[in-house]
C-alpha atoms as a PDB file:
ATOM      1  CA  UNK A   1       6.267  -1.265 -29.796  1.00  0.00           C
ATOM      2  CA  UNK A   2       6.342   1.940 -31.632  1.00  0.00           C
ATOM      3  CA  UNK A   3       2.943   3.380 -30.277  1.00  0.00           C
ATOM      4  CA  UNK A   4       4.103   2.346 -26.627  1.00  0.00           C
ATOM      5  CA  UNK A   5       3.996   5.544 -23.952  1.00  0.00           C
ATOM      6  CA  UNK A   6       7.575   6.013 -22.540  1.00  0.00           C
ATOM      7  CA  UNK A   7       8.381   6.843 -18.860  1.00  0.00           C
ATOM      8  CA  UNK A   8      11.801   8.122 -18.136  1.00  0.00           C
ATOM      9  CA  UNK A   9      13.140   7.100 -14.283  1.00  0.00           C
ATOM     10  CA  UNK A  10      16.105   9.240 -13.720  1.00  0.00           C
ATOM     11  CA  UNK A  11      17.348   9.189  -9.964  1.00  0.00           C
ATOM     12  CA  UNK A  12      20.126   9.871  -7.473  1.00  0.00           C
ATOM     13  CA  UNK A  13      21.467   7.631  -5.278  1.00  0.00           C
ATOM     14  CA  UNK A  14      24.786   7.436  -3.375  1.00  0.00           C
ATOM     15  CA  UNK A  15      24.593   3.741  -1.558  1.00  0.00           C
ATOM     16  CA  UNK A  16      22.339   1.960  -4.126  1.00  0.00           C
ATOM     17  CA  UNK A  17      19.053   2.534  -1.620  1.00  0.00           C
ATOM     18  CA  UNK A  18      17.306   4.877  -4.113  1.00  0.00           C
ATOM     19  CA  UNK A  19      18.717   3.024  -7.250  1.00  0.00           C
ATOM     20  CA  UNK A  20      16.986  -0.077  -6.521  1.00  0.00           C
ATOM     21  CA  UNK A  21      13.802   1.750  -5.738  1.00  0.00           C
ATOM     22  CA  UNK A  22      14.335   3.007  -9.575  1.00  0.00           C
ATOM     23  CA  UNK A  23      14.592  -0.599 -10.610  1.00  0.00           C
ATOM     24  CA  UNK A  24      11.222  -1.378  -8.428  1.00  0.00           C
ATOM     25  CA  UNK A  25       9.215   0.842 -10.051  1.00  0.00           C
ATOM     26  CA  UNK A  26      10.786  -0.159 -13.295  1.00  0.00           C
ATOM     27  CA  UNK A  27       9.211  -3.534 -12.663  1.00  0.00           C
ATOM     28  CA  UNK A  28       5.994  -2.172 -11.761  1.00  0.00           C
ATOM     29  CA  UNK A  29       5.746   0.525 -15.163  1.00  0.00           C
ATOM     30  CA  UNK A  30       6.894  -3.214 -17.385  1.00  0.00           C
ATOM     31  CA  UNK A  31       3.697  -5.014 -16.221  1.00  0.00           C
ATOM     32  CA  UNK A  32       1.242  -2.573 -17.628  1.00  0.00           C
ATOM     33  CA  UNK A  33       0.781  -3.023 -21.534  1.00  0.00           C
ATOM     34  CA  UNK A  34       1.842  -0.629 -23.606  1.00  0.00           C
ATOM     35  CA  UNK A  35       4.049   1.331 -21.683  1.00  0.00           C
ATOM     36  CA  UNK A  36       7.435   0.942 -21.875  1.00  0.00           C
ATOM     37  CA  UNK A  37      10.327   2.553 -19.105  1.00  0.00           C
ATOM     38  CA  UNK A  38      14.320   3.964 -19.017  1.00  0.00           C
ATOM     39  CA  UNK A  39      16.000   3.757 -15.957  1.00  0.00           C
ATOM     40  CA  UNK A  40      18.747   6.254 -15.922  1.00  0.00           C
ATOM     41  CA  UNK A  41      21.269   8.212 -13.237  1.00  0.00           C
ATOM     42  CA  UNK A  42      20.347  11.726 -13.394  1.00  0.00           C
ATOM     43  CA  UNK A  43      23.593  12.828 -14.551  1.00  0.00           C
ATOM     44  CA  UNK A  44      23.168  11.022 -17.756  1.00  0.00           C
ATOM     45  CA  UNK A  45      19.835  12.354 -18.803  1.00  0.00           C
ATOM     46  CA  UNK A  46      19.716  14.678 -21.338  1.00  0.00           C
ATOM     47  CA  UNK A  47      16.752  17.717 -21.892  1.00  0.00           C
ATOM     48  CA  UNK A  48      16.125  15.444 -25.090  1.00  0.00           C
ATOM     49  CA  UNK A  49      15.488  12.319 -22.845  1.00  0.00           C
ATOM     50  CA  UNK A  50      13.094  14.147 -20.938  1.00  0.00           C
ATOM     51  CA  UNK A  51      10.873  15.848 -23.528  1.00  0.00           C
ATOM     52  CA  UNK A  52      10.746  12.667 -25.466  1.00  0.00           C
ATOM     53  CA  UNK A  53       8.914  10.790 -22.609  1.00  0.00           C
ATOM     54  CA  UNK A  54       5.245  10.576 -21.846  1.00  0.00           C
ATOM     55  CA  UNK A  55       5.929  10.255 -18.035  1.00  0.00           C
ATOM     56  CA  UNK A  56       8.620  10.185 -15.354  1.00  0.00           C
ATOM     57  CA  UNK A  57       9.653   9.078 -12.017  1.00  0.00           C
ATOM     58  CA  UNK A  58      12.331  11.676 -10.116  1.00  0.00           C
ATOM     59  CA  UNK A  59      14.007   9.821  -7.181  1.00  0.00           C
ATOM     60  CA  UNK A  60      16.687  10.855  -4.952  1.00  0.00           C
ATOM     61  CA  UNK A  61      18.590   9.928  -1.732  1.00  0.00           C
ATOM     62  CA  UNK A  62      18.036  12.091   0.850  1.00  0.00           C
ATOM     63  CA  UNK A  63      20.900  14.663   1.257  1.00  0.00           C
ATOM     64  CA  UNK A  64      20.928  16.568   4.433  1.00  0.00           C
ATOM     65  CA  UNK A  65      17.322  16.342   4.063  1.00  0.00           C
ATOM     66  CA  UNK A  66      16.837  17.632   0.833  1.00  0.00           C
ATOM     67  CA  UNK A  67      17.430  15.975  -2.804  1.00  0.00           C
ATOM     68  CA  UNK A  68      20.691  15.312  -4.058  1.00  0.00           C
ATOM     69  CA  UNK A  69      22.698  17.566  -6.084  1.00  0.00           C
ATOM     70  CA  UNK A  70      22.604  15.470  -9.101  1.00  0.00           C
ATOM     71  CA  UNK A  71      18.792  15.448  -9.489  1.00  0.00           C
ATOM     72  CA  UNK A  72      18.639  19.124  -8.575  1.00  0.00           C
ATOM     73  CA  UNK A  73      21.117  19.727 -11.150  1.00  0.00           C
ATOM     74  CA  UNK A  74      19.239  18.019 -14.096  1.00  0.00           C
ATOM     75  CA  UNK A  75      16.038  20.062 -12.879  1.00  0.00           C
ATOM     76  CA  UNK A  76      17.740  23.105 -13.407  1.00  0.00           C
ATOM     77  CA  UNK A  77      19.028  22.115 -16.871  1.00  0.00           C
ATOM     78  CA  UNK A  78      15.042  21.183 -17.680  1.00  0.00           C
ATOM     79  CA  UNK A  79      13.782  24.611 -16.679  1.00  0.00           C
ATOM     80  CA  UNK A  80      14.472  25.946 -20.242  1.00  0.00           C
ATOM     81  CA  UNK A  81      11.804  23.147 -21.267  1.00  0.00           C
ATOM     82  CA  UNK A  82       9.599  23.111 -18.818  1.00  0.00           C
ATOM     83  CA  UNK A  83       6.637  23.696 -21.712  1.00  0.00           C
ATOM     84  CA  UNK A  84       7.510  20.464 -23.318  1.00  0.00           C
ATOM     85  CA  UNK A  85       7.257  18.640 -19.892  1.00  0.00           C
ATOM     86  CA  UNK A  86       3.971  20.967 -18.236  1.00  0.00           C
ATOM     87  CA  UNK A  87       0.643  18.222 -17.314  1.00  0.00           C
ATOM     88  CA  UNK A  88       2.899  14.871 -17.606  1.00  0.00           C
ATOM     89  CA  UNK A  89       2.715  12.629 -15.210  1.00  0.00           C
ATOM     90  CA  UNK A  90       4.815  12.307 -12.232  1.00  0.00           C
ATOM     91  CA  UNK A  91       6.155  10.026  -9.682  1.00  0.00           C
ATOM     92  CA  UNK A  92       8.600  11.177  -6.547  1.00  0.00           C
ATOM     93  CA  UNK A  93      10.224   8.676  -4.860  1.00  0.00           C
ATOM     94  CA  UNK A  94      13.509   8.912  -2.671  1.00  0.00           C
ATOM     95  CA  UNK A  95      15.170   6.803   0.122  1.00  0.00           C
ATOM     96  CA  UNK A  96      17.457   7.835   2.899  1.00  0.00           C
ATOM     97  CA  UNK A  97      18.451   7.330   6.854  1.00  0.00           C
ATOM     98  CA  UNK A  98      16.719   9.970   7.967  1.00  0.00           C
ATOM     99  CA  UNK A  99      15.214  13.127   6.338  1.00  0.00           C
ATOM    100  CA  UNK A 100      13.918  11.152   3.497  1.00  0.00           C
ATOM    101  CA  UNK A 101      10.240  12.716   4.061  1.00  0.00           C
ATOM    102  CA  UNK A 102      11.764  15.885   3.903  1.00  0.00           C
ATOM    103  CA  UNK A 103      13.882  15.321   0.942  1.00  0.00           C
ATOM    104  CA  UNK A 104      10.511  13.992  -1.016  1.00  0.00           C
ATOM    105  CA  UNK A 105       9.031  17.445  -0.435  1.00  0.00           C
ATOM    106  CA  UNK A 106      11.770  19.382  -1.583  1.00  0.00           C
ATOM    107  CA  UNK A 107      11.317  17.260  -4.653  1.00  0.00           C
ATOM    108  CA  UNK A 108       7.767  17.980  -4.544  1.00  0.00           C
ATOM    109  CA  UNK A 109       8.386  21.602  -4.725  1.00  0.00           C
ATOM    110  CA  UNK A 110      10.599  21.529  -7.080  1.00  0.00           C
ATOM    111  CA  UNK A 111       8.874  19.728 -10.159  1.00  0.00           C
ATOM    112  CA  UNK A 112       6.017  21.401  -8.930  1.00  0.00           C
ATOM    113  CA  UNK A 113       7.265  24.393 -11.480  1.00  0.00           C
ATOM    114  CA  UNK A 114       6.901  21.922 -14.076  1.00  0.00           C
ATOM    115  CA  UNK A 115       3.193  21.747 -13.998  1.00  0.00           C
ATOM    116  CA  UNK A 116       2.826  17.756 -13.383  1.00  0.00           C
ATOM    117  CA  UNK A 117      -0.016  15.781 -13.318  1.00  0.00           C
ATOM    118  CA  UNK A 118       0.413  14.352 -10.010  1.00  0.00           C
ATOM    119  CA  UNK A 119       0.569  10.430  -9.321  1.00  0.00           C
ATOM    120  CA  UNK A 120       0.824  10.073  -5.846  1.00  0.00           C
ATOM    121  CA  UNK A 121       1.755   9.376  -2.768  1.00  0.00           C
ATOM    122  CA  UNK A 122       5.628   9.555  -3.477  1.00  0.00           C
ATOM    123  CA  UNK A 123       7.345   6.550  -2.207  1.00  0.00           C
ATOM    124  CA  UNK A 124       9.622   7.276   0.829  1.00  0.00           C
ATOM    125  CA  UNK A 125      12.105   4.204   2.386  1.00  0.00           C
ATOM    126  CA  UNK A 126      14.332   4.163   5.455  1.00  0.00           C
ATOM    127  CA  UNK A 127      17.543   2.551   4.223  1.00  0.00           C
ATOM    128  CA  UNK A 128      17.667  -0.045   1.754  1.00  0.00           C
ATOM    129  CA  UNK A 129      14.250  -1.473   0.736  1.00  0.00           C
ATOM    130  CA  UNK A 130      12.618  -4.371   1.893  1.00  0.00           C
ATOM    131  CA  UNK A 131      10.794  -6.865   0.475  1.00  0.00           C
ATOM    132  CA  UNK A 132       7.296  -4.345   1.452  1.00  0.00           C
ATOM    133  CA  UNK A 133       8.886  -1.646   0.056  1.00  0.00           C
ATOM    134  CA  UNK A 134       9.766  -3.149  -3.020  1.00  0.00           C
ATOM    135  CA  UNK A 135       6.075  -4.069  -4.043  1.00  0.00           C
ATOM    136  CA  UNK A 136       4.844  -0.154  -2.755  1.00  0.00           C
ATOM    137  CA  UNK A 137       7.080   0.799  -5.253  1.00  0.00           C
ATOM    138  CA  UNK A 138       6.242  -1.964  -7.912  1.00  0.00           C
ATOM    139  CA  UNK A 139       2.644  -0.891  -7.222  1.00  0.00           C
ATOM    140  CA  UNK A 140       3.116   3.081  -7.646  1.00  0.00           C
ATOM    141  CA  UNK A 141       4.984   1.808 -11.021  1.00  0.00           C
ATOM    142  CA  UNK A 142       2.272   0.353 -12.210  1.00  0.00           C
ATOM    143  CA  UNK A 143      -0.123   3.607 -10.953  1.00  0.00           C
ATOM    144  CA  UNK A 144       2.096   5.520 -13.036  1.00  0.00           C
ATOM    145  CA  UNK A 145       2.281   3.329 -16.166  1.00  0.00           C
ATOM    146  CA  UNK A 146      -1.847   3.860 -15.899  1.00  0.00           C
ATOM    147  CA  UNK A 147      -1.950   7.342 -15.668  1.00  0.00           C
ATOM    148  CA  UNK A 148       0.574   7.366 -18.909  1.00  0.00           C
ATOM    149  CA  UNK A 149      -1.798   5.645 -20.752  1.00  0.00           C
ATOM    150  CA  UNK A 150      -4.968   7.185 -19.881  1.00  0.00           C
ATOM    151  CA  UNK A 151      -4.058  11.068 -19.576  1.00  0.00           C
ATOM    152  CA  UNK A 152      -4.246  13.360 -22.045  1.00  0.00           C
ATOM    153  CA  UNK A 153      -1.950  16.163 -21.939  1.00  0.00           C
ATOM    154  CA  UNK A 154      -1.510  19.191 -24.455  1.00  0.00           C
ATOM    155  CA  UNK A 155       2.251  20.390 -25.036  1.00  0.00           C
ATOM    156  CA  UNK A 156       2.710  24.033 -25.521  1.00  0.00           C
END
């Protein structure tokens, strides 16, 4: 639909862990009316992409406890329009074999600069999700497709 919000998922992942986390919350966003969701690698969003949606979800594989390059990478590139993106909603997620809590808060702090309206808690996995995981992630999809719709934000 035309009037539908948008939320933009753009994430890293290096073994398919965090991609299919992506594709989980994807499910989740796709049940709430209204809202509509782009799953994309972080390397292939554009600034564009980014401004143009109502909400996101940042996810990353954890990379020697910290996010990997790829999503740090398009971060930096959205610094320049960090107005456009200041009081949307936001949803970390990552996955990893270790460090992943760790790499979630260096996400944290990160789009923290970007004024977001929180949706939280992020959603952290050990390895490859499980069936539990899945639906955590399916749920905070959904949590984030509802904050889309219901908050008000004023663009600079």
């Amino acid at each position: 639909m035309a009037n539908d919000k948008k939320i933009l998922i753009a994430y890293a992942s290096r073994t398919g862990s965090t991609e299919k986390l992506a594709q989980a919350i994807a499910d989740g966003i796709r049940k709430v009316e209204g809202v509509s969701v782009d799953v994309k690698r972080a390397k292939d969003v554009k600034p564009e992409d980014v401004v143009s949606a109502d909400g996101y979800a940042f996810g990353s594989h954890s990379a020697f406890e910290y996010m990997g390059g790829e999503l740090k990478l398009l971060f930096e590139e959205l610094y320049n329009v960090r107005n456009k993106v200041s009081g949307k909603p936001v949803l970390l997620f990552t996955s990893g074999h270790g460090g992943q809590v760790a790499a979630l808060e260096s996400m944290d702090k990160v789009v923290g600069v970007f004024n977001p309206h929180w949706v939280k808690p992020g959603v952290a996995v050990e390895g490859m999700p499980g069936e539990a995981d899945k639906a955590k992630a399916m749920e905070m999809g959904a949590k984030l497709a509802d904050a889309v719709k219901r908050y008000r934000y004023i663009v600079a």
